[in-house]
PDB file of N, CA and C in Angstrom:
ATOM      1  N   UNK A   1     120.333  96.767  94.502  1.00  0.00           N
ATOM      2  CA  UNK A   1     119.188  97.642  94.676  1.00  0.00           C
ATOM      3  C   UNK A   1     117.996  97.025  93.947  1.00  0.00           C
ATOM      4  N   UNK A   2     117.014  97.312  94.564  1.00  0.00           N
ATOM      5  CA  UNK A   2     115.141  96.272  93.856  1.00  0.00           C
ATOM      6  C   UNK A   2     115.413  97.123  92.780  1.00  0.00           C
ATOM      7  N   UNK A   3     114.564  96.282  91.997  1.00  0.00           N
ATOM      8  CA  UNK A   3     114.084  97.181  90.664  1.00  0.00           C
ATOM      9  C   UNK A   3     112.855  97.839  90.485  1.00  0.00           C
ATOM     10  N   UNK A   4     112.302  98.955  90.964  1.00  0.00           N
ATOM     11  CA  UNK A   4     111.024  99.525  90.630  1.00  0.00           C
ATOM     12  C   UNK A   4     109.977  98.837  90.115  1.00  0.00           C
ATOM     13  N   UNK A   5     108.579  98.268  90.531  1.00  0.00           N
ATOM     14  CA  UNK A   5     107.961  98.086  89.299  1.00  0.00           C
ATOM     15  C   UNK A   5     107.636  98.727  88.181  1.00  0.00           C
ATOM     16  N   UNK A   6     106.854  98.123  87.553  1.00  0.00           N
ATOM     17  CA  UNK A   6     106.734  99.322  85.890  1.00  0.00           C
ATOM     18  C   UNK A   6     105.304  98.688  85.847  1.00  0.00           C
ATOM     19  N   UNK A   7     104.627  99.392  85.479  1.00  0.00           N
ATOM     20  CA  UNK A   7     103.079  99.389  85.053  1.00  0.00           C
ATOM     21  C   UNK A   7     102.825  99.880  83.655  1.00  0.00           C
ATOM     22  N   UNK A   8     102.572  99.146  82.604  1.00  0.00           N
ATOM     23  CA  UNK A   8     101.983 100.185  81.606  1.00  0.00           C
ATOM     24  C   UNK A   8     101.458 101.330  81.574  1.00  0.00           C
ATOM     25  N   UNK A   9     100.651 101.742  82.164  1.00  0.00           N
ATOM     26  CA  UNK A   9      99.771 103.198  82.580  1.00  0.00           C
ATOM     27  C   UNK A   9     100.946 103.495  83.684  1.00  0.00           C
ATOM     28  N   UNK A  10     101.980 104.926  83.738  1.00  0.00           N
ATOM     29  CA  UNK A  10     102.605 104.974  85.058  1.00  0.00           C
ATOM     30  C   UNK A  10     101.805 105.822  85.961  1.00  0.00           C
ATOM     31  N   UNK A  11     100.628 106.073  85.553  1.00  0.00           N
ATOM     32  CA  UNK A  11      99.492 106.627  86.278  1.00  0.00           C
ATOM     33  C   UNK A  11      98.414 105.723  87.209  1.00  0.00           C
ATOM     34  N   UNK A  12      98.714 104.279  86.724  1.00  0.00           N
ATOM     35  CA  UNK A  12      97.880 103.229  87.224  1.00  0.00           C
ATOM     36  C   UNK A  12      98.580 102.127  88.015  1.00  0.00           C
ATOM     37  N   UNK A  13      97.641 101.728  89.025  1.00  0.00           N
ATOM     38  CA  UNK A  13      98.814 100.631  89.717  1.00  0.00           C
ATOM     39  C   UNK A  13      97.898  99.396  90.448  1.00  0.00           C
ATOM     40  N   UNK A  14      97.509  98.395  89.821  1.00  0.00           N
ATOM     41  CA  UNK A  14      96.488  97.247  90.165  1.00  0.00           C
ATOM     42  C   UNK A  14      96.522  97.378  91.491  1.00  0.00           C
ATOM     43  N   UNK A  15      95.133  97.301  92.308  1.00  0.00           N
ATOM     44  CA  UNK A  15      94.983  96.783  93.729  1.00  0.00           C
ATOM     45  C   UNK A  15      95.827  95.677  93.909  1.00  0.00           C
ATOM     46  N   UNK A  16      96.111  94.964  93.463  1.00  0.00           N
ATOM     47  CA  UNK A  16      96.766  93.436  93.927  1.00  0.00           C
ATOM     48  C   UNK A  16      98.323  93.801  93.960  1.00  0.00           C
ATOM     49  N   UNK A  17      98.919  95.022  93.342  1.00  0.00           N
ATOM     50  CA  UNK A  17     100.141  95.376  93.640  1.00  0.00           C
ATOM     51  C   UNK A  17     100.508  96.476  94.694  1.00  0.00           C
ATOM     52  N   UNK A  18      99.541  97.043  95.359  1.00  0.00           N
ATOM     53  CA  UNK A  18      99.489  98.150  96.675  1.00  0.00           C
ATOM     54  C   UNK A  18     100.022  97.561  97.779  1.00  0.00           C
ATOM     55  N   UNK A  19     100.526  98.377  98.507  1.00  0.00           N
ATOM     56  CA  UNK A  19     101.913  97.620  99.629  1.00  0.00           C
ATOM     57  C   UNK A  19     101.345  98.789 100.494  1.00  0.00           C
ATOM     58  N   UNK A  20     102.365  98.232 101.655  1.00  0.00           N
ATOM     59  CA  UNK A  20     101.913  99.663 102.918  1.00  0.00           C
ATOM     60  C   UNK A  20     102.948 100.391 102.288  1.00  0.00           C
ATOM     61  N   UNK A  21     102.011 102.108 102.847  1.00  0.00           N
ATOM     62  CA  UNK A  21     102.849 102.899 102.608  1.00  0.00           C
ATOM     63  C   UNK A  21     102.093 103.822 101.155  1.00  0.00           C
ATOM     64  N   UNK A  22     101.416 103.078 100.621  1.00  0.00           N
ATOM     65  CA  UNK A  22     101.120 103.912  98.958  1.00  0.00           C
ATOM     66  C   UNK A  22      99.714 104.163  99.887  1.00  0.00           C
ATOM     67  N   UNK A  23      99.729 105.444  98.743  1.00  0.00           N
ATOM     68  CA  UNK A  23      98.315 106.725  98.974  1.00  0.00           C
ATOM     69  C   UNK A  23      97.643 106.133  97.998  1.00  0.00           C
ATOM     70  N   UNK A  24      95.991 106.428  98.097  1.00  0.00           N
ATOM     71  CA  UNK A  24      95.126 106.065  98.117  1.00  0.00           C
ATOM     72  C   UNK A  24      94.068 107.144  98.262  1.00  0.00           C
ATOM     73  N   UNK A  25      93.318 106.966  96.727  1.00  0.00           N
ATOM     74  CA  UNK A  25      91.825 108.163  97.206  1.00  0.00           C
ATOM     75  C   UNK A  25      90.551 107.385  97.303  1.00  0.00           C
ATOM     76  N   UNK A  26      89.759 107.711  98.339  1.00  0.00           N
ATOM     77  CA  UNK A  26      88.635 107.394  98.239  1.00  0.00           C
ATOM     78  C   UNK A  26      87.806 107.830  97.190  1.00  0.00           C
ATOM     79  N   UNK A  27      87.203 106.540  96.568  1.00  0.00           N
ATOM     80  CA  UNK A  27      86.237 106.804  95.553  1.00  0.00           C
ATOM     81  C   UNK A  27      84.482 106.750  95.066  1.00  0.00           C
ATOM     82  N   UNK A  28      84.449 105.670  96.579  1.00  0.00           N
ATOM     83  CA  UNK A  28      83.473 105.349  97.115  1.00  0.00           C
ATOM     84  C   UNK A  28      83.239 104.835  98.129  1.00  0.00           C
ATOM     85  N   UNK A  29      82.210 105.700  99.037  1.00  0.00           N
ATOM     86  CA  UNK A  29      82.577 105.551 100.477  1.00  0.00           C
ATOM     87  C   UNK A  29      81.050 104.892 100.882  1.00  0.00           C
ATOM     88  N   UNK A  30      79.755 104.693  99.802  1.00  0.00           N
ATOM     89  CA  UNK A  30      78.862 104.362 100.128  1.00  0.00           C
ATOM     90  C   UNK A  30      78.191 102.962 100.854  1.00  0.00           C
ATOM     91  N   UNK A  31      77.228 102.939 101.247  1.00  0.00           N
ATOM     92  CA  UNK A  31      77.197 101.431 102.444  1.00  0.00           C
ATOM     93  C   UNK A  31      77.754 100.578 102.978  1.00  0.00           C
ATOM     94  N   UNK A  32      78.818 101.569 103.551  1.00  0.00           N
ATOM     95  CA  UNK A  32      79.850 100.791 104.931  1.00  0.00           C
ATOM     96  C   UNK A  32      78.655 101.100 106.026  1.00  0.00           C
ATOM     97  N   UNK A  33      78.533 100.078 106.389  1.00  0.00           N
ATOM     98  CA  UNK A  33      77.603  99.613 107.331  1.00  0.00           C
ATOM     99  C   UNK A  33      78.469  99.057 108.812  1.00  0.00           C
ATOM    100  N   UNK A  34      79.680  98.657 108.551  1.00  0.00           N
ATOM    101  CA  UNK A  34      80.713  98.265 110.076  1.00  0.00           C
ATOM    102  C   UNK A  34      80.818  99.392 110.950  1.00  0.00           C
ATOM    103  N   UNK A  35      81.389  99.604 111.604  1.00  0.00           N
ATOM    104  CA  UNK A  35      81.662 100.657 112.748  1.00  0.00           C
ATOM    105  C   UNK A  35      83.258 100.783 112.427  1.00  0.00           C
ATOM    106  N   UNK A  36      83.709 101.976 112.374  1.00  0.00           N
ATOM    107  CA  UNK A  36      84.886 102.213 111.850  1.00  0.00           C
ATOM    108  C   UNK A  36      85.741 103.227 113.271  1.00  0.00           C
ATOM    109  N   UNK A  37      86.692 103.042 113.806  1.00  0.00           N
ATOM    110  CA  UNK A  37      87.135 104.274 114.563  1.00  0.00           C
ATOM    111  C   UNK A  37      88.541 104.477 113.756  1.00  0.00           C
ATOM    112  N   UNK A  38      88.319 106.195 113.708  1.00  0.00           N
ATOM    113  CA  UNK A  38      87.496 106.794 114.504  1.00  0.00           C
ATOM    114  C   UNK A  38      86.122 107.147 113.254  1.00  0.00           C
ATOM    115  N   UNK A  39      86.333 106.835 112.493  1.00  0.00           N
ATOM    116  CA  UNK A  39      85.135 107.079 111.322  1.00  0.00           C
ATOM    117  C   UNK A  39      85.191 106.107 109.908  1.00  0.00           C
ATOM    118  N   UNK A  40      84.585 106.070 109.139  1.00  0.00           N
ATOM    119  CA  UNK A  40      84.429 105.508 108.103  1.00  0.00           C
ATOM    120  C   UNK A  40      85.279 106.097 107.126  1.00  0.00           C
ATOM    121  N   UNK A  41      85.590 105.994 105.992  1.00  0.00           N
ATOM    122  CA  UNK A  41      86.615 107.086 105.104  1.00  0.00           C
ATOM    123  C   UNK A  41      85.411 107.796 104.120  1.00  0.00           C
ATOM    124  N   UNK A  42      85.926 108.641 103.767  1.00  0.00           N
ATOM    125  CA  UNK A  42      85.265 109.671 103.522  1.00  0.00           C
ATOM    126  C   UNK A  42      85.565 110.084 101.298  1.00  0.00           C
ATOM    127  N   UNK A  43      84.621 109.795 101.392  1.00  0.00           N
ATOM    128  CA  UNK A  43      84.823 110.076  99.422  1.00  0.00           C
ATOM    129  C   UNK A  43      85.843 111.056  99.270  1.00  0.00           C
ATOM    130  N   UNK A  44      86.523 111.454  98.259  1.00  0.00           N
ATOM    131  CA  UNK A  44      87.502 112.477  98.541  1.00  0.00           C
ATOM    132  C   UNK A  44      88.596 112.600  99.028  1.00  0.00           C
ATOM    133  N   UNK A  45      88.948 111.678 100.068  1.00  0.00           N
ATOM    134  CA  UNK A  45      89.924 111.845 101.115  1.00  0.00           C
ATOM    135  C   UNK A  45      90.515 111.371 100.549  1.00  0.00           C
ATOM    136  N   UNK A  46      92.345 111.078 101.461  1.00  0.00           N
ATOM    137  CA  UNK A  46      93.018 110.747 100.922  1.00  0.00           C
ATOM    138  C   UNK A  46      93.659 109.790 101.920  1.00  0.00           C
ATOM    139  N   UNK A  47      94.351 108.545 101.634  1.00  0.00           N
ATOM    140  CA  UNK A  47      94.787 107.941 102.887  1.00  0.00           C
ATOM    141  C   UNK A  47      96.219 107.066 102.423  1.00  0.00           C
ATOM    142  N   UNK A  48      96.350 106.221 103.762  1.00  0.00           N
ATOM    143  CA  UNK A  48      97.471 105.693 103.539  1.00  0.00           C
ATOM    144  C   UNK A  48      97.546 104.138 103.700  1.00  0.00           C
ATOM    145  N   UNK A  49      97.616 103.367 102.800  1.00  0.00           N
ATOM    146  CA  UNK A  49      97.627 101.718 103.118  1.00  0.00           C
ATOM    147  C   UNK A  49      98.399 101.160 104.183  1.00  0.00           C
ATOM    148  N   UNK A  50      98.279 100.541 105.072  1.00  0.00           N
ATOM    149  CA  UNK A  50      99.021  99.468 106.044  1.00  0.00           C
ATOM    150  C   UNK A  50      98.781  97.991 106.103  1.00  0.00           C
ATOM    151  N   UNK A  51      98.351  97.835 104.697  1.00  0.00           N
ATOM    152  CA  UNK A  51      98.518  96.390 104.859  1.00  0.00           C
ATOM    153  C   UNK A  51      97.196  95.972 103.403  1.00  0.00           C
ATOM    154  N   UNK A  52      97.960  94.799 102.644  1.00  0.00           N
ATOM    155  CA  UNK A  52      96.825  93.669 101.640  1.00  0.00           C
ATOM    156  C   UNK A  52      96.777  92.804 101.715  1.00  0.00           C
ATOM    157  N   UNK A  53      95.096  92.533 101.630  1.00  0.00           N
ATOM    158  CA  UNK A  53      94.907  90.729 101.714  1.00  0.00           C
ATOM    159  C   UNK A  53      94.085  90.767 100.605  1.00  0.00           C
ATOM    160  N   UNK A  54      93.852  89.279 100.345  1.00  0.00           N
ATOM    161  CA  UNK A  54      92.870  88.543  99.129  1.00  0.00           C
ATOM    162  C   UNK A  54      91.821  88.064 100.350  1.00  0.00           C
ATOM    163  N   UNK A  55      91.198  88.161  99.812  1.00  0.00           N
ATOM    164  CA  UNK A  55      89.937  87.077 100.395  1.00  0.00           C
ATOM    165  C   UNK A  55      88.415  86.913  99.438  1.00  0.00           C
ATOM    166  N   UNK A  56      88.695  85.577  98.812  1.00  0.00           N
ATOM    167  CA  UNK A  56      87.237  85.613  98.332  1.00  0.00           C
ATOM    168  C   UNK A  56      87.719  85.704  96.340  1.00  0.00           C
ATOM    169  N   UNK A  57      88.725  86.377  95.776  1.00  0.00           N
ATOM    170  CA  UNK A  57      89.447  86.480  94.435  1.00  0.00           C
ATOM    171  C   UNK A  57      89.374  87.774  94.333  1.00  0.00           C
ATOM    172  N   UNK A  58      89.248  88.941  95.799  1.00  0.00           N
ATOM    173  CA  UNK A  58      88.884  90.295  95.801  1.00  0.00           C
ATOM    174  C   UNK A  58      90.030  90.802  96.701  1.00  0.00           C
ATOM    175  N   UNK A  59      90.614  92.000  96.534  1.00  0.00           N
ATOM    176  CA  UNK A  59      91.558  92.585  96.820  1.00  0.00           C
ATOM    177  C   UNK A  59      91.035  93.443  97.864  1.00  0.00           C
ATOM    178  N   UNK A  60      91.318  93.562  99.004  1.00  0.00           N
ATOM    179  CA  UNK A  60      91.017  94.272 100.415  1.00  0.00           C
ATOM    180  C   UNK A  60      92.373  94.961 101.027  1.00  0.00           C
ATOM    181  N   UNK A  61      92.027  96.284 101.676  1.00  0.00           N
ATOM    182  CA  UNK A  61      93.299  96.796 102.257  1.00  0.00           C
ATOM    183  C   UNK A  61      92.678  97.278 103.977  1.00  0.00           C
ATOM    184  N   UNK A  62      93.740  97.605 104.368  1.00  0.00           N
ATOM    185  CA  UNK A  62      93.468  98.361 105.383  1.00  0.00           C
ATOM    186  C   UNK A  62      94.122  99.588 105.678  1.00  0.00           C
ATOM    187  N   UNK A  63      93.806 100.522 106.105  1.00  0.00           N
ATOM    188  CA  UNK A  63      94.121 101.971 106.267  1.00  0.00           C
ATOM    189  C   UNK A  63      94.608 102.445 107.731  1.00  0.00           C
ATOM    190  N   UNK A  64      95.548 103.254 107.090  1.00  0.00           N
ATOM    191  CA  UNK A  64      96.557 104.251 108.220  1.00  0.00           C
ATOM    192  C   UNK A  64      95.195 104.777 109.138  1.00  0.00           C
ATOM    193  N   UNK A  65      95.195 104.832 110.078  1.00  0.00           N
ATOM    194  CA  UNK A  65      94.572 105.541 110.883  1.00  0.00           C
ATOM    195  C   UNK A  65      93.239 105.102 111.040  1.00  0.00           C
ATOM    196  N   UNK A  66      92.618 104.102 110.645  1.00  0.00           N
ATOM    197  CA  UNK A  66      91.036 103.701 110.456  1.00  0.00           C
ATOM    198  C   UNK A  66      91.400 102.104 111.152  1.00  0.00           C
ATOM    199  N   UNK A  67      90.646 101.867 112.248  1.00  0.00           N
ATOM    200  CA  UNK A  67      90.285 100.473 112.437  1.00  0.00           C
ATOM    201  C   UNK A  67      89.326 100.245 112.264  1.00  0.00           C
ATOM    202  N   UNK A  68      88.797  98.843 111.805  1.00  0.00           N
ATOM    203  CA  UNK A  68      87.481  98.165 112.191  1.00  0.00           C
ATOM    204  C   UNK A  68      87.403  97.029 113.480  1.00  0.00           C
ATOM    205  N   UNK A  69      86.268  96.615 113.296  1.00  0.00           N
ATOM    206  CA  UNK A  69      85.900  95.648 114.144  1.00  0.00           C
ATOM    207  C   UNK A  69      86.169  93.951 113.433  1.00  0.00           C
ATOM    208  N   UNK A  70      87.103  93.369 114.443  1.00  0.00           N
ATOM    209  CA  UNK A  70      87.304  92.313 114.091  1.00  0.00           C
ATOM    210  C   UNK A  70      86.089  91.109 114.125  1.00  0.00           C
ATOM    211  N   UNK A  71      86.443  90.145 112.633  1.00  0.00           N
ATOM    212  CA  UNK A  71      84.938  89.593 112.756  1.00  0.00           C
ATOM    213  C   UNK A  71      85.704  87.735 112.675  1.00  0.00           C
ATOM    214  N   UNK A  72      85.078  87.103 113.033  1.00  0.00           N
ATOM    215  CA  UNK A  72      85.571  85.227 112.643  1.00  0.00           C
ATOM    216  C   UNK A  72      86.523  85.508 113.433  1.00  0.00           C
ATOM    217  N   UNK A  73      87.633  84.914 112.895  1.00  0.00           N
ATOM    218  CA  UNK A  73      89.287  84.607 113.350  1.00  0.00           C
ATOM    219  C   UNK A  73      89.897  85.757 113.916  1.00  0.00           C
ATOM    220  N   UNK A  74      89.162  86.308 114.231  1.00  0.00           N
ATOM    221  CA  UNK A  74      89.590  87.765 115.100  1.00  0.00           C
ATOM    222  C   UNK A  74      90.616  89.036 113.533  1.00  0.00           C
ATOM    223  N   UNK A  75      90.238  88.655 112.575  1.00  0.00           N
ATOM    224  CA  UNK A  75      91.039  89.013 111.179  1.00  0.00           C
ATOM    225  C   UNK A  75      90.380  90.618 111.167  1.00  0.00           C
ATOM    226  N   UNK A  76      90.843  90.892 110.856  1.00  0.00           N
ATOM    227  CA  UNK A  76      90.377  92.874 111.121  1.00  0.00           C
ATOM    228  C   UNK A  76      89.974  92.806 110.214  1.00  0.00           C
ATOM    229  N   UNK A  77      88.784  93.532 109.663  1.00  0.00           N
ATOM    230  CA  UNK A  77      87.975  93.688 108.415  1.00  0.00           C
ATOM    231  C   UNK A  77      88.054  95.023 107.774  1.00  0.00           C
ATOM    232  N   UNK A  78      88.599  95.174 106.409  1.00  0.00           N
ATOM    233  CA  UNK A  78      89.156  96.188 105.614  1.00  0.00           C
ATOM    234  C   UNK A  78      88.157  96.930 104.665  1.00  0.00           C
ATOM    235  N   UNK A  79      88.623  96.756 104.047  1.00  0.00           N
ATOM    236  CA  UNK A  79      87.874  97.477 103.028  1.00  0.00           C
ATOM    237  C   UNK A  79      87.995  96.953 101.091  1.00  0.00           C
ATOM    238  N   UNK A  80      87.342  97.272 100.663  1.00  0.00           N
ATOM    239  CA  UNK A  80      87.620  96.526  99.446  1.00  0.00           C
ATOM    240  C   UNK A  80      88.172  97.703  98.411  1.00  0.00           C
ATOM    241  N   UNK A  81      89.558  97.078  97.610  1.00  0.00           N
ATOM    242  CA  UNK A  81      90.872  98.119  97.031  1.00  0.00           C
ATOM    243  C   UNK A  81      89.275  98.736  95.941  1.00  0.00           C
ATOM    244  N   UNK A  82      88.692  98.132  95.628  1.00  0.00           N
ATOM    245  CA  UNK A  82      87.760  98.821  94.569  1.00  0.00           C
ATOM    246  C   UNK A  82      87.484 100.175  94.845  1.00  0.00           C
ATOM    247  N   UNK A  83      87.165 100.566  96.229  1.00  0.00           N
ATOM    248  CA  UNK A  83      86.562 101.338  96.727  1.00  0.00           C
ATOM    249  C   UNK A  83      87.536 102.336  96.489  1.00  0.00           C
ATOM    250  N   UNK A  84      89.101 102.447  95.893  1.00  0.00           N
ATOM    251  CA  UNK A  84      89.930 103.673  96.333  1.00  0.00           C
ATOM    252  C   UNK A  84      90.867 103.445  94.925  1.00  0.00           C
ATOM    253  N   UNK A  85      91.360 104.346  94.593  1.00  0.00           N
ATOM    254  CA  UNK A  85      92.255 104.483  93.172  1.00  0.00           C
ATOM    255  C   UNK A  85      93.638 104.906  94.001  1.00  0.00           C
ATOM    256  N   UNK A  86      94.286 104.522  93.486  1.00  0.00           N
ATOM    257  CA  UNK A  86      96.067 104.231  93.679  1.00  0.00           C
ATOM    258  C   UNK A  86      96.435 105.996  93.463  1.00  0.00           C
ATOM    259  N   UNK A  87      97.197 106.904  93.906  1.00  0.00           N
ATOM    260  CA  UNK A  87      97.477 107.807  93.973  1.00  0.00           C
ATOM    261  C   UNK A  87      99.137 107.800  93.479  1.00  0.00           C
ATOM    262  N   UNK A  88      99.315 108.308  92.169  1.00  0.00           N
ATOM    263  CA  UNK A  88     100.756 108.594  91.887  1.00  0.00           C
ATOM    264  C   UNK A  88     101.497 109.998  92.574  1.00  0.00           C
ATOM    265  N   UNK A  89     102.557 109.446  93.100  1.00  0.00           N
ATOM    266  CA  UNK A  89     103.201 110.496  93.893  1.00  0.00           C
ATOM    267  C   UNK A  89     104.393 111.356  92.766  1.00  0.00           C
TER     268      UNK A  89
END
């Protein structure tokens, strides 16, 4: 059986360790400027990760139910983990 991670804070959980599947609050939803369907996320809300990338030495996710518009390499464009705090279940 895996072994759980462990975080010092068990209230805290680095963007660079978020997997699909972990909740997620929006914390800042200000100047998204892309086109989002079916909407942009919303301060407050609450969502669900499906997926992390690096790009750039910055931690980006993408969200349950939210697409964007693919940009370059046809690579779907996310959102940056800054923007959302890790939700302990």
């Amino acid at each position: 059986m895996p072994r759980p991670r462990v975080f010092p804070n068990h209230l805290e959980k680095p963007a660079s360790a978020w997997g699909s599947g972990d909740k997620v609050l929006c914390i800042d939803a200000k100047g998204l400027r892309r086109t989002y369907v079916p909407g942009s996320p919303v301060e407050g809300h609450l969502y669900y990760v499906r997926g992390v990338y690096a790009d750039s030495g910055q931690t980006g996710i993408l969200l349950v139910g939210i697409r964007s518009p693919a940009f370059g390499s046809s690579q779907e464009c996310g959102f940056l983990a800054s923007r959302f705090r890790w939700i302990h279940d």
